[in-house]
Protein backbone atom coordinates (compact mmCIF):
# COMPACT_ATOMS: atom_id res chain seq x y z
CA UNK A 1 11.92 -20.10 0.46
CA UNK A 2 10.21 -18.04 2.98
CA UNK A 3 12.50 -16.63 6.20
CA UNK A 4 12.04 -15.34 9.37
CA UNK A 5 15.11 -13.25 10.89
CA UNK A 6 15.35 -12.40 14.69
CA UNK A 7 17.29 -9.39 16.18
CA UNK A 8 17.62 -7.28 18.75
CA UNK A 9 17.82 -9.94 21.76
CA UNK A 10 20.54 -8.96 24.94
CA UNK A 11 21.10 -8.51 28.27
CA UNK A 12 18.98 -5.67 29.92
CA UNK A 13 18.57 -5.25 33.88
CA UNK A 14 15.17 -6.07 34.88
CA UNK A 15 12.87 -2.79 34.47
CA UNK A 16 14.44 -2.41 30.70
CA UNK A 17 13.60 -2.23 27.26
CA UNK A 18 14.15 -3.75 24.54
CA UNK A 19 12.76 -4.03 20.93
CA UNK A 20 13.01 -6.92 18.63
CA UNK A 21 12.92 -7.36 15.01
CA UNK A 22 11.18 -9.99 12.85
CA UNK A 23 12.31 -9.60 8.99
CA UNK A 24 10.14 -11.22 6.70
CA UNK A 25 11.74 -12.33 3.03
CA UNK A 26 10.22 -14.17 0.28
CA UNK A 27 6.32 -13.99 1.03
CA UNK A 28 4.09 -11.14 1.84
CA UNK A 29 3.76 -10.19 5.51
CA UNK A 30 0.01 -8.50 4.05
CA UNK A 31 -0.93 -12.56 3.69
CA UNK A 32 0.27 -13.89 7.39
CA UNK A 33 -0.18 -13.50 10.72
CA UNK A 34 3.27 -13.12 12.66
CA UNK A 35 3.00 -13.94 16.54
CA UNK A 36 6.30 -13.69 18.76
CA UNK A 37 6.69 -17.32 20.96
CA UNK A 38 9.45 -17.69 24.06
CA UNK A 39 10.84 -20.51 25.78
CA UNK A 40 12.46 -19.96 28.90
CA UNK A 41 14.78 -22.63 30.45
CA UNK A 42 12.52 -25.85 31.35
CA UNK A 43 9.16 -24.48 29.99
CA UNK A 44 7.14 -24.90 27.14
CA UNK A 45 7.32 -22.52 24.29
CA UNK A 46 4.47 -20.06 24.57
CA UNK A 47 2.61 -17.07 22.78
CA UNK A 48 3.63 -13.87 23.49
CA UNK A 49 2.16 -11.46 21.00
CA UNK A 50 0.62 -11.71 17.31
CA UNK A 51 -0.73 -9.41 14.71
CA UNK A 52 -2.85 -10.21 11.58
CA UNK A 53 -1.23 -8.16 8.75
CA UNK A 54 -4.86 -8.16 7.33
CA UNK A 55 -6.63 -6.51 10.13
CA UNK A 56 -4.07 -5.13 12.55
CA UNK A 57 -5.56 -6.97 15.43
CA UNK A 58 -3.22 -8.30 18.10
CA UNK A 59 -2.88 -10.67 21.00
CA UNK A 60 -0.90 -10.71 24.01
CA UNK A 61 -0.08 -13.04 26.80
CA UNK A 62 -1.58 -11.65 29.89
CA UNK A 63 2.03 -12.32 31.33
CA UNK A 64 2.72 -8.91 28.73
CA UNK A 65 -0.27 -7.06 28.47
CA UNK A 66 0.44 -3.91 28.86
CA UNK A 67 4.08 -4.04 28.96
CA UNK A 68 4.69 -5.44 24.87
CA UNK A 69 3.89 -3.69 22.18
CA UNK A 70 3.70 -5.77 18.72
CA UNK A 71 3.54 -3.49 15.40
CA UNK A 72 4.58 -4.10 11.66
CA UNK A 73 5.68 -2.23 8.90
CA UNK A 74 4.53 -3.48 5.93
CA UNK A 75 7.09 -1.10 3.83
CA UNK A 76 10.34 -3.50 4.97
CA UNK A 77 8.41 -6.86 5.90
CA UNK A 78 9.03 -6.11 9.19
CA UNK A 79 7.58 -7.09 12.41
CA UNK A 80 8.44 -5.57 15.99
CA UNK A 81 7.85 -6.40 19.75
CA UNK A 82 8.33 -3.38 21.69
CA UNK A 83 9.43 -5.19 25.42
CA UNK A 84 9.44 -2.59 28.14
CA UNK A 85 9.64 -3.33 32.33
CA UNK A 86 10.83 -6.31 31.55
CA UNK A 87 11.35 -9.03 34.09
CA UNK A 88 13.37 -11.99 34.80
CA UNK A 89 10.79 -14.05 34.12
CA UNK A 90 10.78 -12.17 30.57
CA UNK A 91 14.49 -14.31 30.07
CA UNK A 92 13.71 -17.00 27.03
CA UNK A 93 14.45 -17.43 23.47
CA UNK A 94 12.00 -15.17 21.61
CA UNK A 95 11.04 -16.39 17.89
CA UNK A 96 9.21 -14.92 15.60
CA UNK A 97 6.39 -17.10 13.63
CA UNK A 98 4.39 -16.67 10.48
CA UNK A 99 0.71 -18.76 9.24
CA UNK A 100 -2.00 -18.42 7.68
CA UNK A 101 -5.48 -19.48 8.55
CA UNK A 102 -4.62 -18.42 12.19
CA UNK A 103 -7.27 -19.14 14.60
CA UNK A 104 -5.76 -19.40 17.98
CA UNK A 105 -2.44 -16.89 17.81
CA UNK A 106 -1.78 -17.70 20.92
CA UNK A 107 -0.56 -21.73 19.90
CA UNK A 108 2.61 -22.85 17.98
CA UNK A 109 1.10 -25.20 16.17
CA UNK A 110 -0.49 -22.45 14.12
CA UNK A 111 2.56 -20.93 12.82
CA UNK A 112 4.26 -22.72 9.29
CA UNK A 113 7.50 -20.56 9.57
CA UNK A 114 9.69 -19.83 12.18
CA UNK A 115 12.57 -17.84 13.04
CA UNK A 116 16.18 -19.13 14.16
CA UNK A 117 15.19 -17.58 17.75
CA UNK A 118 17.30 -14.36 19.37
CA UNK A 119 18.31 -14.66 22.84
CA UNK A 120 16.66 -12.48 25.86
CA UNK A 121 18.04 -12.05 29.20
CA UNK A 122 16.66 -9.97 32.13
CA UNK A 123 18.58 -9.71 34.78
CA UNK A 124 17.42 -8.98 38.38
């Protein structure tokens, strides 16, 4: 059955990078559109990022824009979000999400796959 792998999650002082990794395994990231979701302590989970492996076009929170980067590679079924300057406010549970049919990239309820979730923490 299809599976969605986090990595790359950790503790990184406010002003940091980091760069996680979605791995894709039994369908064909070419046929979904893979956004990135968080949920911090107390909050809803919300869109971060998505890409459409059909067209290459992306979304981004304007909490991220211009600080996230989302890209795939299509040769290992992998999907990436590039996180530089983070911020505390950054700190959540990041998961990665697949669907098809994706309209609005920006809601959960979109996604039919998800990740187990990998663990970010900014620290002031």
């Amino acid at each position: 059955e299809v599976q969605l792998v986090e990595s790359g999650g950790g503790l990184v002082q406010a002003g940091g990078s980091l760069r996680l990794s979605c791995a894709a395994s039994e369908f064909t990231v070419d046929d979904y559109a893979i956004g990135w979701f968080r949920q911090g302590p107390g909050k809803e989970r919300e869109g971060v990022s998505s890409i459409s492996s059909i067209d290459g076009s992306t979304y981004y929170a304007d909490s991220v824009k211009g600080r996230f980067i989302i890209s795939s590679d299509d040769a290992t079924d992998t999907v990436y979000l590039q996180m530089n300057s983070l911020k505390p406010e950054d700190t959540a549970v990041y998961y990665c999400a697949a669907g098809t049919r994706v309209i609005r990239p920006y809601s959960q309820y979109e996604y039919d796959y998800w990740g187990q979730g990998t663990q970010v923490t900014v620290s002031s």
